[in-house]
C-alpha atoms as a PDB file:
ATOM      1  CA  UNK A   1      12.875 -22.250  -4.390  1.00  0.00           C
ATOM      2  CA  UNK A   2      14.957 -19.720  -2.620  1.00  0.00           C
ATOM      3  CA  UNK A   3      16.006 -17.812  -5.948  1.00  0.00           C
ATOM      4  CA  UNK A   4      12.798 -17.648  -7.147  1.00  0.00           C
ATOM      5  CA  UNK A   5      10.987 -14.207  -7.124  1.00  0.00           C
ATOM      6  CA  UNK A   6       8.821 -12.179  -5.096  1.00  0.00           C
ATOM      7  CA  UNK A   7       5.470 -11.502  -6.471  1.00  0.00           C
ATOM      8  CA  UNK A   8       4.061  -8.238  -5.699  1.00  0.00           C
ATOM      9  CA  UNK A   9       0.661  -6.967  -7.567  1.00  0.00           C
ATOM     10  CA  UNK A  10      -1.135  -3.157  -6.667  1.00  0.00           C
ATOM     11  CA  UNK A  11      -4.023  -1.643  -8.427  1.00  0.00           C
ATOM     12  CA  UNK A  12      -1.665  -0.259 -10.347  1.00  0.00           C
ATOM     13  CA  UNK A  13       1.658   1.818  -9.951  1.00  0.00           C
ATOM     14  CA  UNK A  14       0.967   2.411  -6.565  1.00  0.00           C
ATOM     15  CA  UNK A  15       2.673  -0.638  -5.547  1.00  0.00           C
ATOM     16  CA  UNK A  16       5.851  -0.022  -7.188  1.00  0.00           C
ATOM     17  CA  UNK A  17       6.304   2.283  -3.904  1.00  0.00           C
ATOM     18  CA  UNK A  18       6.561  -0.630  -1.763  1.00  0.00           C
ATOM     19  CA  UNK A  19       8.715  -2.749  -4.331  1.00  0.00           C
ATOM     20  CA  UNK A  20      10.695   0.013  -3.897  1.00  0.00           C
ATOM     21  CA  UNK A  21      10.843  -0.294  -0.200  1.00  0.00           C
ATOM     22  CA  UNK A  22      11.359  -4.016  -0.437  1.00  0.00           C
ATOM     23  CA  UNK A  23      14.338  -4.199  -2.954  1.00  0.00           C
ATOM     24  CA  UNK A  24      16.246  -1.430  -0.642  1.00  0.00           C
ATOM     25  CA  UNK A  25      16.317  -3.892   2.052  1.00  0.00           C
ATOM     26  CA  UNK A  26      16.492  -7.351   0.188  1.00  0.00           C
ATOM     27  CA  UNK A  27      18.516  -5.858  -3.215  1.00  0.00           C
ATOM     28  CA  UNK A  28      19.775  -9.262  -4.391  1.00  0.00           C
ATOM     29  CA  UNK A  29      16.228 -10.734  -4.518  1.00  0.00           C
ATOM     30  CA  UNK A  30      14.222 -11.100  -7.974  1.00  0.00           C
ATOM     31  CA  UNK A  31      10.759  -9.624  -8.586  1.00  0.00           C
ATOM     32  CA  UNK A  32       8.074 -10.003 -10.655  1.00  0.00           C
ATOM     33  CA  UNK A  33       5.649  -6.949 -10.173  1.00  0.00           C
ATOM     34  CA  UNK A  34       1.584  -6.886 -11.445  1.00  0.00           C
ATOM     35  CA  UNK A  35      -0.129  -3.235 -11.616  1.00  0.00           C
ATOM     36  CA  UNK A  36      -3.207  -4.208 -12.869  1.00  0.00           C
ATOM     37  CA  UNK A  37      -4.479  -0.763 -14.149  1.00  0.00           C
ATOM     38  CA  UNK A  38      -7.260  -2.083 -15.410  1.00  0.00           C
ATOM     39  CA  UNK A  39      -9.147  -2.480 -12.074  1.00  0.00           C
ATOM     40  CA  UNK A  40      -7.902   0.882 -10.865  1.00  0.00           C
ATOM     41  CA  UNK A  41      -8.443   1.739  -7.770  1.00  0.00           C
ATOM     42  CA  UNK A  42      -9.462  -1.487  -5.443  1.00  0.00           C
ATOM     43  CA  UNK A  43     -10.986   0.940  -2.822  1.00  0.00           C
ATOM     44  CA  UNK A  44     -13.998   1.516  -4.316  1.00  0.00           C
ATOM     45  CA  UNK A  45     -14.739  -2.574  -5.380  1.00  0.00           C
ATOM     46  CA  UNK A  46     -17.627  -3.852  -3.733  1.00  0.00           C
ATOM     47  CA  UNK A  47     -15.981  -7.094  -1.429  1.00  0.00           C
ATOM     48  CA  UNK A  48     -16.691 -10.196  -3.740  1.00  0.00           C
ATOM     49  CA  UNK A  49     -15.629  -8.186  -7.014  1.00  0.00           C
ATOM     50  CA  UNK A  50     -12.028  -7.193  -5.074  1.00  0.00           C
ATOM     51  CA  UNK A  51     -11.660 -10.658  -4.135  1.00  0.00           C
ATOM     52  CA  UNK A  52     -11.884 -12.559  -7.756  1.00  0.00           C
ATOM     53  CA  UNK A  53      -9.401  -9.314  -8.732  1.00  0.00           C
ATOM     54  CA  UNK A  54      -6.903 -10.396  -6.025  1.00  0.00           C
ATOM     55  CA  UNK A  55      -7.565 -13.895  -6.476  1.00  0.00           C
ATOM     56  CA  UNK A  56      -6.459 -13.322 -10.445  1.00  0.00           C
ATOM     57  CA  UNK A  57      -3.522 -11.765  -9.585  1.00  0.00           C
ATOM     58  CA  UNK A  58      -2.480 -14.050  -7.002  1.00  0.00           C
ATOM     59  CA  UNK A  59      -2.506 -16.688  -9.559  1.00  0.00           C
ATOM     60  CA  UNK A  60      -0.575 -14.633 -12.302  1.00  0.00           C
ATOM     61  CA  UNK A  61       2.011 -14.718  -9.663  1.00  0.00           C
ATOM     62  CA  UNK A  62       1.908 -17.891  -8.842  1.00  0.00           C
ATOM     63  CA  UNK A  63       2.335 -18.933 -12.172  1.00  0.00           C
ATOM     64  CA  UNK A  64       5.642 -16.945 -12.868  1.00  0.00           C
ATOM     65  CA  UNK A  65       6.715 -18.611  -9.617  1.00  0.00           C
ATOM     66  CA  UNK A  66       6.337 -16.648  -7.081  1.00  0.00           C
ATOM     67  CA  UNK A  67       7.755 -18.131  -3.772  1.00  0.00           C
ATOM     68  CA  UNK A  68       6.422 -15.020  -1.139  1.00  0.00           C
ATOM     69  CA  UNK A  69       3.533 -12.618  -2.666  1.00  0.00           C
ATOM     70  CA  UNK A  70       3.394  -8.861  -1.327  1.00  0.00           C
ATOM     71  CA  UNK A  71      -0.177  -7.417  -1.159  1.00  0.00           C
ATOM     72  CA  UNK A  72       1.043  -3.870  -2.244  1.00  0.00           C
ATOM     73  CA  UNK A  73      -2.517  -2.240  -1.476  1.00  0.00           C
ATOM     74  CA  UNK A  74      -3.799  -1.314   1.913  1.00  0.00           C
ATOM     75  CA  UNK A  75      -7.532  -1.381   0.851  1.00  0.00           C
ATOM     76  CA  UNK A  76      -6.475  -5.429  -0.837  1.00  0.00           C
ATOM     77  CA  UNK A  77      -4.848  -6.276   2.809  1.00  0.00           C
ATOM     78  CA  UNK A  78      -7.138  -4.683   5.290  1.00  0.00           C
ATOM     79  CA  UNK A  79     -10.245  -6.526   3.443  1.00  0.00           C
ATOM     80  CA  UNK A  80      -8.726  -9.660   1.398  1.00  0.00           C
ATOM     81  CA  UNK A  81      -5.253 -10.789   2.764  1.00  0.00           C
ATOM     82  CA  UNK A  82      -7.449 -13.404   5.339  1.00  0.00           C
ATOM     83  CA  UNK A  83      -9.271 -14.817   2.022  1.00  0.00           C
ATOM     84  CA  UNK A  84      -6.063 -14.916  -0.017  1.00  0.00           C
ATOM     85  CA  UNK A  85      -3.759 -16.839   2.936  1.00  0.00           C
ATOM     86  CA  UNK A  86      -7.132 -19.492   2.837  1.00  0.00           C
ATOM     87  CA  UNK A  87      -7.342 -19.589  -0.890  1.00  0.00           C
ATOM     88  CA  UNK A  88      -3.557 -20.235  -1.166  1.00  0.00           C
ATOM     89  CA  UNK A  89      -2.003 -21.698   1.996  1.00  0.00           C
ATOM     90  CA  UNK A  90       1.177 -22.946   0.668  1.00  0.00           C
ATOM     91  CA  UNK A  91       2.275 -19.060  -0.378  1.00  0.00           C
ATOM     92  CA  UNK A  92       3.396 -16.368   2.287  1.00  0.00           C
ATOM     93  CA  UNK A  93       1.594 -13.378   1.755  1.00  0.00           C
ATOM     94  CA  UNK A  94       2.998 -10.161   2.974  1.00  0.00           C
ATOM     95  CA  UNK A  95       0.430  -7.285   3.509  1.00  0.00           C
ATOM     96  CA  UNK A  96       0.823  -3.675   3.403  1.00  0.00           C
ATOM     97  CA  UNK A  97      -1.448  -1.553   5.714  1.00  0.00           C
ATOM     98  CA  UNK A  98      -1.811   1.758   7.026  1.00  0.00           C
ATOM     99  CA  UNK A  99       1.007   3.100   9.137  1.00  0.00           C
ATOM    100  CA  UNK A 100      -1.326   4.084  11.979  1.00  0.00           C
ATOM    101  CA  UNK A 101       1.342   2.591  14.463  1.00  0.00           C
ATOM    102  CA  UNK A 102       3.651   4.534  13.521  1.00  0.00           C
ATOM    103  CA  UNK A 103       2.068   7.759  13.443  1.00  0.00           C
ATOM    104  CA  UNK A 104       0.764   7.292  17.014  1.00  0.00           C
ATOM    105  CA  UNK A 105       4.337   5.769  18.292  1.00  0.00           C
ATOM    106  CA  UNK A 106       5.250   9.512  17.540  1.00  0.00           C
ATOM    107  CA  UNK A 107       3.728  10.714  20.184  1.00  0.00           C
ATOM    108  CA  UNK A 108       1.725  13.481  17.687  1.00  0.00           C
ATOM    109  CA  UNK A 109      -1.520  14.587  18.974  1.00  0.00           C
ATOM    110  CA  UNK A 110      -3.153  15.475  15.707  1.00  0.00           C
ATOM    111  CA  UNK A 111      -3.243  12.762  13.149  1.00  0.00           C
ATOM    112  CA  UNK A 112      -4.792  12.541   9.913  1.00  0.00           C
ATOM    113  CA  UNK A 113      -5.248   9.236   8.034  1.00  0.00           C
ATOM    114  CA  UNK A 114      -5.238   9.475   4.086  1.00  0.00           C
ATOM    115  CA  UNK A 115      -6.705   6.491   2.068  1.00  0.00           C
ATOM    116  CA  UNK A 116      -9.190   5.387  -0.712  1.00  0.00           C
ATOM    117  CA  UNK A 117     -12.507   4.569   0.671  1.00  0.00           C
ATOM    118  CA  UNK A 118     -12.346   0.639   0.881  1.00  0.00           C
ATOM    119  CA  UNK A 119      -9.541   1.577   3.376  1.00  0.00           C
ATOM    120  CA  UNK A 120     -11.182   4.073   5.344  1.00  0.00           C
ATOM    121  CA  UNK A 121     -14.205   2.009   5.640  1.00  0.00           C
ATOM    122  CA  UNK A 122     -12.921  -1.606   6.930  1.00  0.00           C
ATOM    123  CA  UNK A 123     -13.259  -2.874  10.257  1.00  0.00           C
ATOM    124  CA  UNK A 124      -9.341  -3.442   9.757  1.00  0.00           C
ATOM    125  CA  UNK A 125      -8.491   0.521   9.639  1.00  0.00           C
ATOM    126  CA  UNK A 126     -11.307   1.061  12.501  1.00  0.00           C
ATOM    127  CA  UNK A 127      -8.807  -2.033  14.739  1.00  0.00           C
ATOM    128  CA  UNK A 128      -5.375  -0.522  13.813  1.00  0.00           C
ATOM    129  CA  UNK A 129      -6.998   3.026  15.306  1.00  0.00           C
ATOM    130  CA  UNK A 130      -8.726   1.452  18.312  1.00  0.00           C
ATOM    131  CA  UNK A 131      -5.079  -0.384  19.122  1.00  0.00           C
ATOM    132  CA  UNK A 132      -2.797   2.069  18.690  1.00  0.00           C
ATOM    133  CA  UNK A 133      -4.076   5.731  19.940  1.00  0.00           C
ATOM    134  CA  UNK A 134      -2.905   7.003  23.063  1.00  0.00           C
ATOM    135  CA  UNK A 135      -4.845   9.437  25.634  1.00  0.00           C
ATOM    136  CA  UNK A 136      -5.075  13.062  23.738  1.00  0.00           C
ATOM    137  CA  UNK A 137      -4.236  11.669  20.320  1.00  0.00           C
ATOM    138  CA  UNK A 138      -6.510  12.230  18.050  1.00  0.00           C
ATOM    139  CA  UNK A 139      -6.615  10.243  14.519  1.00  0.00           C
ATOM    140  CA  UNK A 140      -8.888  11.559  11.468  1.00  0.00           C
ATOM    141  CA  UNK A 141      -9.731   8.813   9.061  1.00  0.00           C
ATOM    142  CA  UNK A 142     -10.228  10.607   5.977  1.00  0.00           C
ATOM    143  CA  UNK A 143     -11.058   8.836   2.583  1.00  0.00           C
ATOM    144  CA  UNK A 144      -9.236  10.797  -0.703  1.00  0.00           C
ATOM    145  CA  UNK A 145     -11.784  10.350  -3.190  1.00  0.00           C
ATOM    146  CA  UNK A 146     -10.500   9.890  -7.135  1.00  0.00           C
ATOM    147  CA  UNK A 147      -7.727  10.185  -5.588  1.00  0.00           C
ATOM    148  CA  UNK A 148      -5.648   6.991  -6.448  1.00  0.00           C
ATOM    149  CA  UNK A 149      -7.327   7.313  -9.926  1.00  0.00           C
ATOM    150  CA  UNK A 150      -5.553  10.948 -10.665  1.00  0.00           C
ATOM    151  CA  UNK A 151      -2.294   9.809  -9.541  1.00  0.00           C
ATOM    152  CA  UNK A 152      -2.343   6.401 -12.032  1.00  0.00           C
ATOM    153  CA  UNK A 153      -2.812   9.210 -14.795  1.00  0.00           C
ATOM    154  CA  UNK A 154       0.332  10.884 -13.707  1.00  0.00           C
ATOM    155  CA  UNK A 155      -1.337  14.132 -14.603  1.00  0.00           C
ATOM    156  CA  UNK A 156      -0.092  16.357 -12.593  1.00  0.00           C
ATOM    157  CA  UNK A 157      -2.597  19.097 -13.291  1.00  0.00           C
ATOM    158  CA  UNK A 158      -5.517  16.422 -12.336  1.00  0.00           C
ATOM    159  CA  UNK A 159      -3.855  15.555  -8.825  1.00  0.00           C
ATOM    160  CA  UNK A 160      -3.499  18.969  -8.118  1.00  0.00           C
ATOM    161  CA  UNK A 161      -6.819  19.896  -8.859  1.00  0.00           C
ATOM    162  CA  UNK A 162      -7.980  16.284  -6.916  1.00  0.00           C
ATOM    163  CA  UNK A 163      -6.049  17.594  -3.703  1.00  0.00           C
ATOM    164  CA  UNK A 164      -7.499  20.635  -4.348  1.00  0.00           C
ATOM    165  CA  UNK A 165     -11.302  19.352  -4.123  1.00  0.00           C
ATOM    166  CA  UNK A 166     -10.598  16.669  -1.687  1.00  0.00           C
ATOM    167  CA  UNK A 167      -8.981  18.795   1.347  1.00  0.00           C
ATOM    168  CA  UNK A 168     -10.730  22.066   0.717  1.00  0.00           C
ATOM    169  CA  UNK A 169     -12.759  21.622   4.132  1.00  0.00           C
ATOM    170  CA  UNK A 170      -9.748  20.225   6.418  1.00  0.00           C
ATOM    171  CA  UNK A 171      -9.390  22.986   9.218  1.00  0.00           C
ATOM    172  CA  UNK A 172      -6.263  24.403  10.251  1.00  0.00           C
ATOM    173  CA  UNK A 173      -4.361  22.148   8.521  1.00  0.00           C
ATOM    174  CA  UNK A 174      -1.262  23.790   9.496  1.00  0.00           C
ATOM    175  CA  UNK A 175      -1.825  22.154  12.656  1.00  0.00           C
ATOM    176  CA  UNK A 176      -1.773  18.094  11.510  1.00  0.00           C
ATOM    177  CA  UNK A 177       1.611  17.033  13.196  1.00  0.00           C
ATOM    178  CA  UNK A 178       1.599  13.518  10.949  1.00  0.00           C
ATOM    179  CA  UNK A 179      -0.063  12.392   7.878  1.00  0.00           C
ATOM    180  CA  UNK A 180      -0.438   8.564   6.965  1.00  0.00           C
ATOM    181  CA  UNK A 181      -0.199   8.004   3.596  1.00  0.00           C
ATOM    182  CA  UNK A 182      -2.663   5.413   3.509  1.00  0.00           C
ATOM    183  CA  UNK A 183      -2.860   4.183  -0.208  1.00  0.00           C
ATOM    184  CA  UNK A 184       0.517   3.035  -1.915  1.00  0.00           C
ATOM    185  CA  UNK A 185      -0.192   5.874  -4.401  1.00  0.00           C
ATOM    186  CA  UNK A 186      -0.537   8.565  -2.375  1.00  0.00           C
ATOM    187  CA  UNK A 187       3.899   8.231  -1.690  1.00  0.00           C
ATOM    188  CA  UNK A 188       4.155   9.237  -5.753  1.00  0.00           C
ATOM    189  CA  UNK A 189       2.382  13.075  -4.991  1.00  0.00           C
ATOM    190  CA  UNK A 190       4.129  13.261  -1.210  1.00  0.00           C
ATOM    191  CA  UNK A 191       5.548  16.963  -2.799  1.00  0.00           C
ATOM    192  CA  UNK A 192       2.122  17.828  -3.304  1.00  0.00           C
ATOM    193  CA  UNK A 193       0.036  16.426  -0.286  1.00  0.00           C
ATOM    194  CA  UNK A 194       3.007  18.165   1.550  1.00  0.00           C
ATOM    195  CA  UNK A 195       2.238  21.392   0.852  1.00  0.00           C
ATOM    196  CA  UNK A 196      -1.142  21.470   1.905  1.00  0.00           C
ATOM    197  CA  UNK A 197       0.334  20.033   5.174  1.00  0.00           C
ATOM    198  CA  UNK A 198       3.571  22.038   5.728  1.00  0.00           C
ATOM    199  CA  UNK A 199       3.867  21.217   9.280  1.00  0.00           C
ATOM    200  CA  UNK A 200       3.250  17.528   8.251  1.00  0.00           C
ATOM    201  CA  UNK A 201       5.180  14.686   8.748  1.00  0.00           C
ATOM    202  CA  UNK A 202       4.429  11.974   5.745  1.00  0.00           C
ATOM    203  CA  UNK A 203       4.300   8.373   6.450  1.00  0.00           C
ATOM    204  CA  UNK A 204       3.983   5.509   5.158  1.00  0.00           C
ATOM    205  CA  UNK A 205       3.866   1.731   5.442  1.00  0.00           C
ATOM    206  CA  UNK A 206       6.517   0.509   2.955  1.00  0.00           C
ATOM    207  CA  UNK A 207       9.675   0.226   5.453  1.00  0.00           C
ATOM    208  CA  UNK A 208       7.146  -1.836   7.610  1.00  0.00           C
ATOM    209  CA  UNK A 209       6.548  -4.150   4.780  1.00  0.00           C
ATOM    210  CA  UNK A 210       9.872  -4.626   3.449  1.00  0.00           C
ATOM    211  CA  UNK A 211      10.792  -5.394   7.594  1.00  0.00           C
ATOM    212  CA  UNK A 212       8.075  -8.684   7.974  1.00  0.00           C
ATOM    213  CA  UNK A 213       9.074  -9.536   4.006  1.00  0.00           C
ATOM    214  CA  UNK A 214      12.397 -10.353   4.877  1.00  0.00           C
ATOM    215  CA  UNK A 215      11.502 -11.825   8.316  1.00  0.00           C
ATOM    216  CA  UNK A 216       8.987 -14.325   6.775  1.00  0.00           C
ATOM    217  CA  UNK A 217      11.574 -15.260   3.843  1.00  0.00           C
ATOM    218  CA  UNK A 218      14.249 -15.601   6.659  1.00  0.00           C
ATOM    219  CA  UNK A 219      11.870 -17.862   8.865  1.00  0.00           C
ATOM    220  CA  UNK A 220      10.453 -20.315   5.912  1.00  0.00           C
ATOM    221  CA  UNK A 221      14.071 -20.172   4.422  1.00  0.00           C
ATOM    222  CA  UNK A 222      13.567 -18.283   1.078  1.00  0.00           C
ATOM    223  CA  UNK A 223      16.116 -15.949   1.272  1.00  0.00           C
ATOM    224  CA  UNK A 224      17.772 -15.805  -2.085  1.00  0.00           C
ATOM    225  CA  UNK A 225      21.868 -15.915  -1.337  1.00  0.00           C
ATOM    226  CA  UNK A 226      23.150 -14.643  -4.535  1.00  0.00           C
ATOM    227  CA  UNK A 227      25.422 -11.707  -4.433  1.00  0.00           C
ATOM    228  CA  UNK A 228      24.385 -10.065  -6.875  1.00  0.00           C
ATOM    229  CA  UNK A 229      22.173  -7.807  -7.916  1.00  0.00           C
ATOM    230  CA  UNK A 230      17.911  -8.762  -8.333  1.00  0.00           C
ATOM    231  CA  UNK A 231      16.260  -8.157 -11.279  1.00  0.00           C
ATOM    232  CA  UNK A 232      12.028  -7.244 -11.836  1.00  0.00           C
ATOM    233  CA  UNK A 233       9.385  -8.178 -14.269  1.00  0.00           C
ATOM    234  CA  UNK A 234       7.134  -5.465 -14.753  1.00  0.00           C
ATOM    235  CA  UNK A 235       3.607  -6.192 -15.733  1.00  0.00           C
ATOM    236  CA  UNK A 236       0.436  -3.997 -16.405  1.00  0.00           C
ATOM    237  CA  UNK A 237      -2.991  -4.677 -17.227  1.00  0.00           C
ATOM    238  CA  UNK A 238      -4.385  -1.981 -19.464  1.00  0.00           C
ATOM    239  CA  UNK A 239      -6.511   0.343 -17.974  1.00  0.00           C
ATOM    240  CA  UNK A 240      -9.751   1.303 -20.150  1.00  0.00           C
ATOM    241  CA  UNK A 241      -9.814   4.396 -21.926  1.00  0.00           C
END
């Protein structure tokens, strides 16, 4: 069991972000990775439509033998990782959500929160804010609409011209100290976000992830102790035209 892979599924290429993260701390593991374009983005699925999506790709997982399964979506973890852990309690699930922590552990006063709107809007992202702001911090939880979308074209001209419509009435922006990156997608346009933000710093979850991925494998005893180096599946659903 301990050299089989980890599963890790996103709404698309998003994820590969925080397989990225994952494989720089655990490099000798195996992966099998499912981007399932086709349902691109999850944050705008109503709740019983994102959880038969999850549900599906759980299973594809399962069946290629995953032993640990990485929700690589904040918008699948804040509203579906307590439904997937019931559906299938004999597989860790890892989640990935926004690195609000972080941001206020930085002692910044001005925060802004970037995500897709199934984010923005759970009770989840509402709890990680309520928890971790500190007197005269102050967190903006602002949902990137088509956001997620325009980077899984990777058009550049159509997420400039996204980033253009969606933060044309931020204020001073010059003055956000730290930006969560609050969608695994948003990390593969970090140039461009930054430059609306130049006094920014960018954050994201994916560090975090990899951290409790290898803690969990190291607790249930899953850690794969080969020496050499892991290998990933890569697979796609096809997005419609």
């Amino acid at each position: 069991m301990s050299d089989s892979p980890i599963g890790v599924f996103d709404s698309g290429i998003g994820g590969t972000t925080i397989l990225q993260a994952v494989q720089k701390l655990l490099p000798n593991e195996d992966y099998v990775f499912f981007g399932d374009s086709k349902n691109c983005p999850f944050g705008t699925k109503e709740l019983p439509e994102l959880k038969e999506i999850v549900k599906s790709a759980a299973e594809f997982l399962i069946d290629k033998q995953a032993k640990l399964i990485v929700v690589a979506c904040n918008t699948a973890t804040t509203q579906t990782i307590d439904y997937l852990r019931e559906t299938f309690p004999d597989i860790p699930f890892v989640g990935t959500e926004p690195a609000i922590k972080l941001a206020c552990d930085s002692g910044a006063s001005n925060i802004l929160l970037l995500s897709t709107e199934g984010t923005a809007h759970s009770p989840r992202t509402q709890e990680l804010i309520e928890q971790n702001i500190k007197p005269g911090q102050r967190v903006d939880n602002f949902p990137c609409l088509g956001l997620a979308e325009a980077i899984e074209t990777r058009n550049i001209d159509k997420i400039r011209a996204n980033l253009v419509e969606n933060f044309k009435n931020i204020s001073e922006p010059e003055k956000i100290e730290v930006v969560v990156l609050g969608c695994t997608h948003y990390p593969l346009a970090s140039t461009e976000i930054q430059k609306f933000f130049p006094n920014a710093k960018l954050v994201d979850g994916g560090e975090g992830v990899a951290k409790q991925t290898k803690k969990l494998l190291e607790e249930k005893g899953l850690l794969n102790q080969s020496r050499k180096r892991g290998e990933v599946e890569y697979y796609f659903s096809k997005a419609e035209e």
